[in-house]
N, C-alpha and C. Protein backbone atom coordinates (compact mmCIF):
# COMPACT_ATOMS: atom_id res chain seq x y z
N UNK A 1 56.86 -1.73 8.64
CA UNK A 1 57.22 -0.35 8.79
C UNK A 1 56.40 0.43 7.76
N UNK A 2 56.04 1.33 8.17
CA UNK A 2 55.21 2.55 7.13
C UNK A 2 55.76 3.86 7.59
N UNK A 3 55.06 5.09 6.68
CA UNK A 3 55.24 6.49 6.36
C UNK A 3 53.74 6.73 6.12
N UNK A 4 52.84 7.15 6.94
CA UNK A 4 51.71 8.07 6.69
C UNK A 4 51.63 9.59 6.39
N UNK A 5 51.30 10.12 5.17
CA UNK A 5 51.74 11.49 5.35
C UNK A 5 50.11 11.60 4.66
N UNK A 6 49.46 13.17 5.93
CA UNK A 6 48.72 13.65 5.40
C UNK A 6 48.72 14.74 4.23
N UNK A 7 47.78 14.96 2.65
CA UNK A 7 47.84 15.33 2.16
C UNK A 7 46.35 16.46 1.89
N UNK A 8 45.38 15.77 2.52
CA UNK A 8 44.47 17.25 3.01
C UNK A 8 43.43 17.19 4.07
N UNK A 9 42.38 17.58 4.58
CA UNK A 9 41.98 17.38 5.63
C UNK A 9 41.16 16.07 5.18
N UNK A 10 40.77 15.34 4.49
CA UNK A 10 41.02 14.31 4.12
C UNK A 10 40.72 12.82 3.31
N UNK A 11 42.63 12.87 3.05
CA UNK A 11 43.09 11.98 2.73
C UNK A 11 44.33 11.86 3.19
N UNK A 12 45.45 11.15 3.09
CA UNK A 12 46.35 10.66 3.19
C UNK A 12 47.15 9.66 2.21
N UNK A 13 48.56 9.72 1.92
CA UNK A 13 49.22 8.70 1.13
C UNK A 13 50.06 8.10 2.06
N UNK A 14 50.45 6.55 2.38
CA UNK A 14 51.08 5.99 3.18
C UNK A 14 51.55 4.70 2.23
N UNK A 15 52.98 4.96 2.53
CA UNK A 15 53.62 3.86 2.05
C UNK A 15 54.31 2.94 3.16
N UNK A 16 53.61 1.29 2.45
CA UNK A 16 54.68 0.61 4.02
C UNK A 16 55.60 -0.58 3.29
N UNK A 17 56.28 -0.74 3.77
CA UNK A 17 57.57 -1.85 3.57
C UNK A 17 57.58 -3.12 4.37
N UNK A 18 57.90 -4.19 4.55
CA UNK A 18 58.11 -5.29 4.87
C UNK A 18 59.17 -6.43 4.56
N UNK A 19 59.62 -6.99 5.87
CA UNK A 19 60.65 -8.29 5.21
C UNK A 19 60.21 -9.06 6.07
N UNK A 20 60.09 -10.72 5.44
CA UNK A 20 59.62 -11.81 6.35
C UNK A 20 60.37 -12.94 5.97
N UNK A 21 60.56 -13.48 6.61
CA UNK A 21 60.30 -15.52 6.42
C UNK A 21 59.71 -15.97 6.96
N UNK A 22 59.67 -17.28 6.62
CA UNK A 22 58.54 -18.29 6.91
C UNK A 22 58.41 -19.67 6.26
N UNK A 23 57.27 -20.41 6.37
CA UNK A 23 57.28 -21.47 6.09
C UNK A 23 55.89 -21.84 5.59
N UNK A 24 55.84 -21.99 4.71
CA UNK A 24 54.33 -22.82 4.19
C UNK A 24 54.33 -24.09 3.08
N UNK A 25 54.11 -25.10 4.03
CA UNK A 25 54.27 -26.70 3.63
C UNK A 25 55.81 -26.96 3.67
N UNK A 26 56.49 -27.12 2.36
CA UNK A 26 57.75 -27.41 2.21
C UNK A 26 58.28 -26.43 2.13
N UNK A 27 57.70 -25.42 1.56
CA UNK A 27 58.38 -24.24 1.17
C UNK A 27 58.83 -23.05 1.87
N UNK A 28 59.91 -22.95 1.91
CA UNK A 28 59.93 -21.70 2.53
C UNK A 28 60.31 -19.96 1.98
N UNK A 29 60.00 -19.08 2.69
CA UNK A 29 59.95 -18.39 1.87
C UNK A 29 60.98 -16.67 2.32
N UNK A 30 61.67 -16.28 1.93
CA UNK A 30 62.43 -14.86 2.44
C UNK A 30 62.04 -13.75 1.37
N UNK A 31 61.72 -12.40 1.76
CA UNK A 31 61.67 -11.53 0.88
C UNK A 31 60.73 -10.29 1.55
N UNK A 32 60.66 -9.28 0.64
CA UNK A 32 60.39 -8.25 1.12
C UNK A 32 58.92 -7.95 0.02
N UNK A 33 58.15 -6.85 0.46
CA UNK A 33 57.47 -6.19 0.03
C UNK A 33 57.20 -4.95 0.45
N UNK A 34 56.68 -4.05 -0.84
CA UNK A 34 56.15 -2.64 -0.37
C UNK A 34 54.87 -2.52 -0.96
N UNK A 35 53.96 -1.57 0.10
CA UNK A 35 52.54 -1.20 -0.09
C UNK A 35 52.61 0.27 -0.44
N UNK A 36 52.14 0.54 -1.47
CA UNK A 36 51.44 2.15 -1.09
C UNK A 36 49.84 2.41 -1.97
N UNK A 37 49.16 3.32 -0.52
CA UNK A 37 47.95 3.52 -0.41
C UNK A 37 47.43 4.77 -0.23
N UNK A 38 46.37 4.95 -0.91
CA UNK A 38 45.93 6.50 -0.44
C UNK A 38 44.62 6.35 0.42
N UNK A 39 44.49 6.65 1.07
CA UNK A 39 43.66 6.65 2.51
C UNK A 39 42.47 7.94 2.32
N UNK A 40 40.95 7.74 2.25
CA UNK A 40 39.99 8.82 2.03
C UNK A 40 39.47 8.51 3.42
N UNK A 41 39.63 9.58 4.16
CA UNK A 41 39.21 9.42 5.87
C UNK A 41 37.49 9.90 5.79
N UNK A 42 36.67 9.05 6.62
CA UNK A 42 35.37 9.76 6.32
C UNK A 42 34.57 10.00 7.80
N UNK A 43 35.74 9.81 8.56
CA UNK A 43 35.20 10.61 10.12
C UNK A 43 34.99 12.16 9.97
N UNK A 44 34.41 12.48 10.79
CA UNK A 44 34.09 14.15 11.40
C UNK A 44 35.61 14.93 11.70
N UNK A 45 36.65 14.21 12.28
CA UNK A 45 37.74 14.25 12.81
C UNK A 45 38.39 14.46 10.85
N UNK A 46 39.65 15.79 11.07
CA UNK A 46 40.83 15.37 10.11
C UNK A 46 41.54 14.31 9.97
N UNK A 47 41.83 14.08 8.82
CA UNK A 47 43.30 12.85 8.89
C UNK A 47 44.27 13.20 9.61
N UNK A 48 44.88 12.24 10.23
CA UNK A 48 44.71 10.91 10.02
C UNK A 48 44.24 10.45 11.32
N UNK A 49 43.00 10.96 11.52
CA UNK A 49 42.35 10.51 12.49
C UNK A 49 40.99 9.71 12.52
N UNK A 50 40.41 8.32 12.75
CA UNK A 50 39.13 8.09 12.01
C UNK A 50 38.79 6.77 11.30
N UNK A 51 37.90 6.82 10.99
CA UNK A 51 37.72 5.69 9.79
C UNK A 51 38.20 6.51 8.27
N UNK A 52 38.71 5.23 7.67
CA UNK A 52 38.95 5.17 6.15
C UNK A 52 39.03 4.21 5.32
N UNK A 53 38.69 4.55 4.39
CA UNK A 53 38.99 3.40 3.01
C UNK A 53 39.92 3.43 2.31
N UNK A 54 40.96 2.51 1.76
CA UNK A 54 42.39 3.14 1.38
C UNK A 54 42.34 1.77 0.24
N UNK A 55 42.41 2.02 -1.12
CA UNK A 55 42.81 1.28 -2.43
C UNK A 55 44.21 1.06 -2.19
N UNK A 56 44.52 -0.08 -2.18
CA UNK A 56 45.96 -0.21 -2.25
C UNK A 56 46.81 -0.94 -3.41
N UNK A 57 48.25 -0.86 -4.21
CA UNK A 57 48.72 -2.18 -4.43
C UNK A 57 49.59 -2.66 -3.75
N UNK A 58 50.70 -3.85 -3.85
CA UNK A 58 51.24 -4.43 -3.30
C UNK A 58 52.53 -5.04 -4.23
N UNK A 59 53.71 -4.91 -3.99
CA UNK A 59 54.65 -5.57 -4.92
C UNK A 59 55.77 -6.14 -4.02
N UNK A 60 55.65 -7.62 -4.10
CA UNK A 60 56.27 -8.49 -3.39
C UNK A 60 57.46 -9.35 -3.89
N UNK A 61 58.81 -9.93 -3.47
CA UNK A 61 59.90 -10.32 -3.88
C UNK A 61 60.27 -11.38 -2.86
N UNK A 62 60.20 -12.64 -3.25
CA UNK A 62 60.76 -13.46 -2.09
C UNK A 62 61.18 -14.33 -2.81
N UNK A 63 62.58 -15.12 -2.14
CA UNK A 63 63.59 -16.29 -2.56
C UNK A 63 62.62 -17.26 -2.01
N UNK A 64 62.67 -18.54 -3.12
CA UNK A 64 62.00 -19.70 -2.34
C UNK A 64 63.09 -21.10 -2.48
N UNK A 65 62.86 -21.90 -1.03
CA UNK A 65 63.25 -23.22 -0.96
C UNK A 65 62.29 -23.90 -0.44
N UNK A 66 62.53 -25.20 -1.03
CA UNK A 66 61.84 -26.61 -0.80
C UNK A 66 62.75 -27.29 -0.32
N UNK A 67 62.51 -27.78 0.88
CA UNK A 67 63.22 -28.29 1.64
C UNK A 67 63.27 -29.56 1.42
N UNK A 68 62.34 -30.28 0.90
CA UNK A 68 61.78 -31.56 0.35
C UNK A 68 62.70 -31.99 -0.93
N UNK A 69 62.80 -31.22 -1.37
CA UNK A 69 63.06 -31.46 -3.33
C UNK A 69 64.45 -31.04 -3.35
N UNK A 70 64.84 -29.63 -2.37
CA UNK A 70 66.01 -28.82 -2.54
C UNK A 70 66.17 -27.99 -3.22
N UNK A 71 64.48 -27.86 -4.10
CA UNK A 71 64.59 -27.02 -4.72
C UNK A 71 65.04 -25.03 -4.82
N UNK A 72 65.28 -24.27 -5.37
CA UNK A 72 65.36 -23.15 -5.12
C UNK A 72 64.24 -22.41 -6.46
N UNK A 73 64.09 -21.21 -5.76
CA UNK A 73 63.47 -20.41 -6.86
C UNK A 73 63.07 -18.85 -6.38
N UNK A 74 62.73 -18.28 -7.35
CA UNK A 74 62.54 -16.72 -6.65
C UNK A 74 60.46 -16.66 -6.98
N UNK A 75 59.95 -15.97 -6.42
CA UNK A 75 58.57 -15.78 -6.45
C UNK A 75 58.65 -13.98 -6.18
N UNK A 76 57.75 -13.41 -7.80
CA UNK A 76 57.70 -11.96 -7.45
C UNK A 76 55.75 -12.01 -7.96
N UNK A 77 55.58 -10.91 -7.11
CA UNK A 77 53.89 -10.88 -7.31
C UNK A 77 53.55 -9.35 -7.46
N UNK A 78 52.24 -9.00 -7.84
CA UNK A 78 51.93 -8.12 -7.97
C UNK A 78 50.23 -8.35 -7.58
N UNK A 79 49.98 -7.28 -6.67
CA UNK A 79 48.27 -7.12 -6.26
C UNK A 79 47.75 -5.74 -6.08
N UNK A 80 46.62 -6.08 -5.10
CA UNK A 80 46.37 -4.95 -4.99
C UNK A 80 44.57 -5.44 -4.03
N UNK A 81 43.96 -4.48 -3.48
CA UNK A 81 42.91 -4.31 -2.91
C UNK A 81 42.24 -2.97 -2.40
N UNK A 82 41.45 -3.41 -1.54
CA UNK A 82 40.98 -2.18 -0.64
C UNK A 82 40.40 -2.69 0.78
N UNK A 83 40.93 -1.36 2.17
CA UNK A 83 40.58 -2.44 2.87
C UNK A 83 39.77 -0.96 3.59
N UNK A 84 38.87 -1.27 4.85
CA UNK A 84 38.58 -0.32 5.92
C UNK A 84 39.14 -0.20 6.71
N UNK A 85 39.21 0.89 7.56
CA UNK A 85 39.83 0.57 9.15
C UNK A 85 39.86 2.26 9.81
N UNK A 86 40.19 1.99 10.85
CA UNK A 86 39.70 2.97 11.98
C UNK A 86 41.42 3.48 12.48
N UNK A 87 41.62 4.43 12.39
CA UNK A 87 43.08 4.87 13.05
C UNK A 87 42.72 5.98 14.41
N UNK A 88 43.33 5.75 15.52
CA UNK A 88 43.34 6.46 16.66
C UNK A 88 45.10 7.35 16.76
N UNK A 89 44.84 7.98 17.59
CA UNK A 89 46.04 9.00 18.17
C UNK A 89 46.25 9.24 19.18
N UNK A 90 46.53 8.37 20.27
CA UNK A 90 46.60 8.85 21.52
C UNK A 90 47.90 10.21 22.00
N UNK A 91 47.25 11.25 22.84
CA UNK A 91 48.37 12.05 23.29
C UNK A 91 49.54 12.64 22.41
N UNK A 92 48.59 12.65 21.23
CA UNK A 92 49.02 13.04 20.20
C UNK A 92 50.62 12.65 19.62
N UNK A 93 50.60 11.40 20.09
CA UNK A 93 52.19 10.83 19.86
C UNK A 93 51.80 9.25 19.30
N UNK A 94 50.97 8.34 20.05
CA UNK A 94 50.66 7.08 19.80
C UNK A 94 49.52 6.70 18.51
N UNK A 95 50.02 6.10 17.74
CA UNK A 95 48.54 6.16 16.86
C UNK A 95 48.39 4.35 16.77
N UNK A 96 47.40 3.85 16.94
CA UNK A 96 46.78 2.25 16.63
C UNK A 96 46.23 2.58 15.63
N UNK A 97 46.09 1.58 14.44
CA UNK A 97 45.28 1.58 13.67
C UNK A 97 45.31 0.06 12.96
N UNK A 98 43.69 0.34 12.71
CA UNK A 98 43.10 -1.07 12.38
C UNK A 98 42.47 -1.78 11.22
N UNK A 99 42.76 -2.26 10.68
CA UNK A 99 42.53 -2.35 8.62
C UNK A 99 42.12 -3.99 8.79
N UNK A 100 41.05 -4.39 7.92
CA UNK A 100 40.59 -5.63 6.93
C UNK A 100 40.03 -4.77 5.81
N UNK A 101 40.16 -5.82 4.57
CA UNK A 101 39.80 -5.87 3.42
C UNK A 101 39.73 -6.90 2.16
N UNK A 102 39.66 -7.20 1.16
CA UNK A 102 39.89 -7.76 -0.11
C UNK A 102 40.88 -7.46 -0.77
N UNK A 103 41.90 -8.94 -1.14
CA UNK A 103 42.84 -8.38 -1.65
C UNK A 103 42.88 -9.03 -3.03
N UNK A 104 44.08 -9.33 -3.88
CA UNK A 104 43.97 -10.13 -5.03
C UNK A 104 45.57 -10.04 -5.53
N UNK A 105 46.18 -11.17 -5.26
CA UNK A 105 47.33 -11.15 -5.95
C UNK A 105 47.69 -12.34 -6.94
N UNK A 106 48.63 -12.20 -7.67
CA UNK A 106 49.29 -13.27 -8.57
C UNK A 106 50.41 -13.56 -8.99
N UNK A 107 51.39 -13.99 -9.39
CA UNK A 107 52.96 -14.20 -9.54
C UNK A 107 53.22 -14.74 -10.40
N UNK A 108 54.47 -14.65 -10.63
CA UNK A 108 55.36 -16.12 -11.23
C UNK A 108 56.60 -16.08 -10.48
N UNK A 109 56.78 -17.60 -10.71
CA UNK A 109 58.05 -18.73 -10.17
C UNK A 109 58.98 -18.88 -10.65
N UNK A 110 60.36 -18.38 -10.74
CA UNK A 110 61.31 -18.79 -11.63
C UNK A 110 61.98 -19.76 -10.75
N UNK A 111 62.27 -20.76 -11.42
CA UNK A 111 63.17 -21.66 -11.09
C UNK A 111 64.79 -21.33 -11.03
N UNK A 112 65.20 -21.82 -10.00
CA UNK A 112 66.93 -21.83 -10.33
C UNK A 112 67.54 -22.77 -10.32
N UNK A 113 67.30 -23.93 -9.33
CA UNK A 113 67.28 -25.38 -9.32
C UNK A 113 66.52 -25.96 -8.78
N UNK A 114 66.34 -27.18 -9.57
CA UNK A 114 65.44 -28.21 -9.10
C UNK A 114 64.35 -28.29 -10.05
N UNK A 115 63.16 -28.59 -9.39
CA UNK A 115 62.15 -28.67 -9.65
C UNK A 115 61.01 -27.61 -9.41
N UNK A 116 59.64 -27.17 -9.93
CA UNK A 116 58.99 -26.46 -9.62
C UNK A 116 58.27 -27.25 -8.54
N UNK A 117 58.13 -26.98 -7.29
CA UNK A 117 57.81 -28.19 -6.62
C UNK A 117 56.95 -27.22 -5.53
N UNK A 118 57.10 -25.89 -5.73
CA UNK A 118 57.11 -24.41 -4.86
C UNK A 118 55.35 -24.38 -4.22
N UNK A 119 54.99 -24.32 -3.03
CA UNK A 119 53.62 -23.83 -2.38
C UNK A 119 53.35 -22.73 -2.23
N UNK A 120 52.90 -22.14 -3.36
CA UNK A 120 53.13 -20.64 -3.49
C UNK A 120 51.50 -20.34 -3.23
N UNK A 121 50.73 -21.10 -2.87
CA UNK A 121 49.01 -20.72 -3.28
C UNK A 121 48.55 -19.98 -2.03
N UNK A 122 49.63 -20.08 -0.76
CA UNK A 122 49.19 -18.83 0.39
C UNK A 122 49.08 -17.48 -0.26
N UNK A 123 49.77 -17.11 -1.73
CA UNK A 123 49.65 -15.83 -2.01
C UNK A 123 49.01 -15.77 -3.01
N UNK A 124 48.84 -16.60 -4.11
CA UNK A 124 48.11 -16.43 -5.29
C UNK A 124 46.22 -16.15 -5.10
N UNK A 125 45.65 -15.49 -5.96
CA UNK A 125 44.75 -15.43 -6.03
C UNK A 125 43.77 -14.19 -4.41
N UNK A 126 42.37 -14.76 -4.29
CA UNK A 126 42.00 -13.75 -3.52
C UNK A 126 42.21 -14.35 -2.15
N UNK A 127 42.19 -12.74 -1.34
CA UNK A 127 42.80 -13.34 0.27
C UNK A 127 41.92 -12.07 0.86
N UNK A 128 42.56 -12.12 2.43
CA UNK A 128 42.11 -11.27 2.89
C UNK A 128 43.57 -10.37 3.81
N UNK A 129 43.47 -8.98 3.39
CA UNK A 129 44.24 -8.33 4.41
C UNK A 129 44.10 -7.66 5.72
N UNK A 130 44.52 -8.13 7.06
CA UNK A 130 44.15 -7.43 8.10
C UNK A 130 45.38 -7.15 8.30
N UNK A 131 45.25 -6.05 9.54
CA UNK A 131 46.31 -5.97 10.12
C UNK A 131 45.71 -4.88 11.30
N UNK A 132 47.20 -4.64 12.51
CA UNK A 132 46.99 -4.22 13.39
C UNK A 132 47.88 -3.41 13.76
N UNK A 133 48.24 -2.01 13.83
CA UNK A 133 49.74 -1.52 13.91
C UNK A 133 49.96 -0.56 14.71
N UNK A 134 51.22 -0.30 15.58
CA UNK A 134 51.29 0.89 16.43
C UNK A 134 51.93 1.72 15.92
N UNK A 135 52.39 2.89 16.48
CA UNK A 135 53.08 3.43 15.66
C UNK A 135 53.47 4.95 16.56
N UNK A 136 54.35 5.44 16.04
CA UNK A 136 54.73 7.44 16.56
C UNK A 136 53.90 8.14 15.51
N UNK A 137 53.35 9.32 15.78
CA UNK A 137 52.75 10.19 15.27
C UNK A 137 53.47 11.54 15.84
N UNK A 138 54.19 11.92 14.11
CA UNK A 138 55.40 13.66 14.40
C UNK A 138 55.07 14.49 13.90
């Protein structure tokens, strides 16, 4: 889920939110994160219409279990990147928009029980962010 709000013909600040689970190796993982980004549009077209480049960070919170060990633990991170991407508007209600970039995050693990036993390396260090999103435009 996000909030794009334009702030001049352009740029834009958009903040987005997230909750997931999942699974990577033993570990699994529940928690949320929020993004916020400021978006420099460099089409001919106003924001938020166009290509842009948007610096972002990222602050992430997820409970972890090892299903293996039994372990428990919490994993909080902090990143950040920049990515490109192209946003459309159809009928002035539908907007797609389309983002890759470089990202870079890192954490720590607190234990609650068990063992540190946690597969946390899907998030540590450099990655890449894409994504693909629909959305209302009001």
């Amino acid at each position: 889920m996000s909030y794009e709000r334009k702030v001049s013909a352009t740029g834009s600040f958009q903040l987005g939110a997230f909750y997931t689970g999942f699974t990577s190796g033993d570990t699994e993982f529940k928690g949320f994160g929020i993004t916020p980004e400021y978006r420099f549009y460099l089409s001919e077209t106003e924001a938020p219409v166009g290509v842009y480049v948007a610096p972002f960070v990222r602050y992430m919170d997820f409970d972890l279990t090892d299903e293996a060990t039994t372990s428990d633990g919490t994993l909080s991170m902090f990143g950040g990147g920049l990515v490109i991407g192209k946003q459309w508007i159809f009928k002035e209600k539908i907007s797609l928009d389309a983002f890759v970039g470089p990202q870079y995050a890192t954490g720590d693990v607190k234990v609650k029980s068990g063992t540190d036993s946690f597969d946390t390396d899907v998030f540590d260090g450099f990655g890449i962010r894409a994504g693909l999103t629909f959305g209302f435009a009001f």
